[in-house]
C-alpha atoms as a PDB file:
ATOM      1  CA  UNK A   1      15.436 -11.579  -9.189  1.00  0.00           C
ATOM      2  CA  UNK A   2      13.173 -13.570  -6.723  1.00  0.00           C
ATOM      3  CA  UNK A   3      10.717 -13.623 -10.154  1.00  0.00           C
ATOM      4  CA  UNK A   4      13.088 -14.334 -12.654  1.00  0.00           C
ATOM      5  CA  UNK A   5      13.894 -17.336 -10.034  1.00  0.00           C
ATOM      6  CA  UNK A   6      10.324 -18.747 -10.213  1.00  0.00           C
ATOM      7  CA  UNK A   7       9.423 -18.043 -13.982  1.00  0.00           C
ATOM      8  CA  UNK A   8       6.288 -15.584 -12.926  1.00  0.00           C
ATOM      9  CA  UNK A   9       5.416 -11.948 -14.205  1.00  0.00           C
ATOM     10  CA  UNK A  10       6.852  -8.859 -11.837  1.00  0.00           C
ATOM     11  CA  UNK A  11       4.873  -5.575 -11.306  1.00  0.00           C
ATOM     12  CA  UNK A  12       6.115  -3.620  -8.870  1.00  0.00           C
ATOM     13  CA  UNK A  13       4.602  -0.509  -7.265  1.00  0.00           C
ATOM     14  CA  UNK A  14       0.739  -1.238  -7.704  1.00  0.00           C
ATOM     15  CA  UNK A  15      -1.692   0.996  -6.995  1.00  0.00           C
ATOM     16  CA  UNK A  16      -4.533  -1.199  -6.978  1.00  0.00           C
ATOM     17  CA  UNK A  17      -4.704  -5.003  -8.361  1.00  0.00           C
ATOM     18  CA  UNK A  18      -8.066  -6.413 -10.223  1.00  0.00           C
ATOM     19  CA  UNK A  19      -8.882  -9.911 -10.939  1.00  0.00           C
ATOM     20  CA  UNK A  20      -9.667 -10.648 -14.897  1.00  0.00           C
ATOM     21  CA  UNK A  21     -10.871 -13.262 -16.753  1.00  0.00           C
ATOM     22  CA  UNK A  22      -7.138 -14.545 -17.906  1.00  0.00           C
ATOM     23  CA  UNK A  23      -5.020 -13.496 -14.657  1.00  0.00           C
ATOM     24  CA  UNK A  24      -4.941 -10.251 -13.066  1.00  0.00           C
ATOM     25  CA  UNK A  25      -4.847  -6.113 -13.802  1.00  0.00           C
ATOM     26  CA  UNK A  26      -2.240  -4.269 -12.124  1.00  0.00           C
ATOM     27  CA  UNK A  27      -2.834  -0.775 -12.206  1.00  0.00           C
ATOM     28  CA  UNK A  28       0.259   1.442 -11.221  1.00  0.00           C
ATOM     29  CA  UNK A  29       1.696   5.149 -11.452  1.00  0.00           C
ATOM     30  CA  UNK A  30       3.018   3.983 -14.934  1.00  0.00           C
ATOM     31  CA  UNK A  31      -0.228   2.733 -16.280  1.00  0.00           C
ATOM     32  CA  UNK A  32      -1.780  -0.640 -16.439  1.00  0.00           C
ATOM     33  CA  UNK A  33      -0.202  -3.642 -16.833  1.00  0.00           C
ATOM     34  CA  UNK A  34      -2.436  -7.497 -17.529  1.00  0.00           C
ATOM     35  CA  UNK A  35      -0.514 -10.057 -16.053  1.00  0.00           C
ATOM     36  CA  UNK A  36      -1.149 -14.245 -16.002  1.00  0.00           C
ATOM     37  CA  UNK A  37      -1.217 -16.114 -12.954  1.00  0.00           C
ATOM     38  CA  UNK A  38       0.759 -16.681 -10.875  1.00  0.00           C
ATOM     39  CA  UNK A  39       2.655 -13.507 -10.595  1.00  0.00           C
ATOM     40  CA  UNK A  40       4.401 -11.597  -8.060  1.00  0.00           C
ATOM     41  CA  UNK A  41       3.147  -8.183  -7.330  1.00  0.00           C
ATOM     42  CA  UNK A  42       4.693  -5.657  -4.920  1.00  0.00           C
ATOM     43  CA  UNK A  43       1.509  -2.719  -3.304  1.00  0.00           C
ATOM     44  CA  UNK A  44       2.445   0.844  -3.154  1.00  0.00           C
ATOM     45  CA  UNK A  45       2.314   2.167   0.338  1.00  0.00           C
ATOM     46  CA  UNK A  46      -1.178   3.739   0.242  1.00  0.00           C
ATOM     47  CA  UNK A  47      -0.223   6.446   3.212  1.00  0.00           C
ATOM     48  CA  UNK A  48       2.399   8.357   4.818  1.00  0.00           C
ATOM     49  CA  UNK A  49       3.276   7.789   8.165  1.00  0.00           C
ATOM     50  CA  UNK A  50       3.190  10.471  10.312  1.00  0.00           C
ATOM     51  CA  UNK A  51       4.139  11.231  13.985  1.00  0.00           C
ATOM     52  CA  UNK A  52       3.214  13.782  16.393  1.00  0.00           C
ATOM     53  CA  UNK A  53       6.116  16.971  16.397  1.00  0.00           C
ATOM     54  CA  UNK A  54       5.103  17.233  20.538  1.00  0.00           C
ATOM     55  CA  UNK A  55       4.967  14.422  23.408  1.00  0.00           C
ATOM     56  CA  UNK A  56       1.265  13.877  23.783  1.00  0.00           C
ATOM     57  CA  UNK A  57      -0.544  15.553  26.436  1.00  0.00           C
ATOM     58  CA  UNK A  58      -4.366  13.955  27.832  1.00  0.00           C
ATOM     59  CA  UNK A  59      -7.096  16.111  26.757  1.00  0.00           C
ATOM     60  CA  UNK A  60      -8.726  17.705  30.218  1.00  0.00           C
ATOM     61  CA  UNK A  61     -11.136  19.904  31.255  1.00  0.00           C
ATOM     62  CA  UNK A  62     -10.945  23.509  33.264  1.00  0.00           C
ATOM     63  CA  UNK A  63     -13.293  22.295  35.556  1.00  0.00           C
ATOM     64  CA  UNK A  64     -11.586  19.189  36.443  1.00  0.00           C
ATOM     65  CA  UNK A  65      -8.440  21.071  36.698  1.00  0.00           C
ATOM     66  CA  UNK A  66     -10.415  23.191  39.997  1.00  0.00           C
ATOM     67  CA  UNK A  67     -10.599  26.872  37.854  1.00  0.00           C
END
């Protein structure tokens, strides 16, 4: 919508973005897609988010511990 408000190209999902001679080259899970400038182009998280399964607990040594 936001795209079809300002009259620009929409790729959504990119994998990677290039610059070209004529505008830019969107490369996504779809396949590649050469789009004029400007354009509005959404980025594909790149990693998962993860989180620890346990509270964390400091690292420490025996010996500091008095065994």
């Amino acid at each position: 919508m936001l795209a079809t408000m300002l009259g620009v190209p929409l790729v959504t999902n990119a994998l990677s973005v290039e610059s070209g001679d004529s505008g830019i080259t969107a490369n996504t899970r779809i396949g590649q897609e050469d789009l004029s400038l400007p354009a509005l182009v959404t980025v594909e998280r790149g990693y998962v988010l993860r989180f620890p399964s346990h509270p964390y607990q400091p690292f420490s040594h025996p010996e500091e511990q008095g065994h």
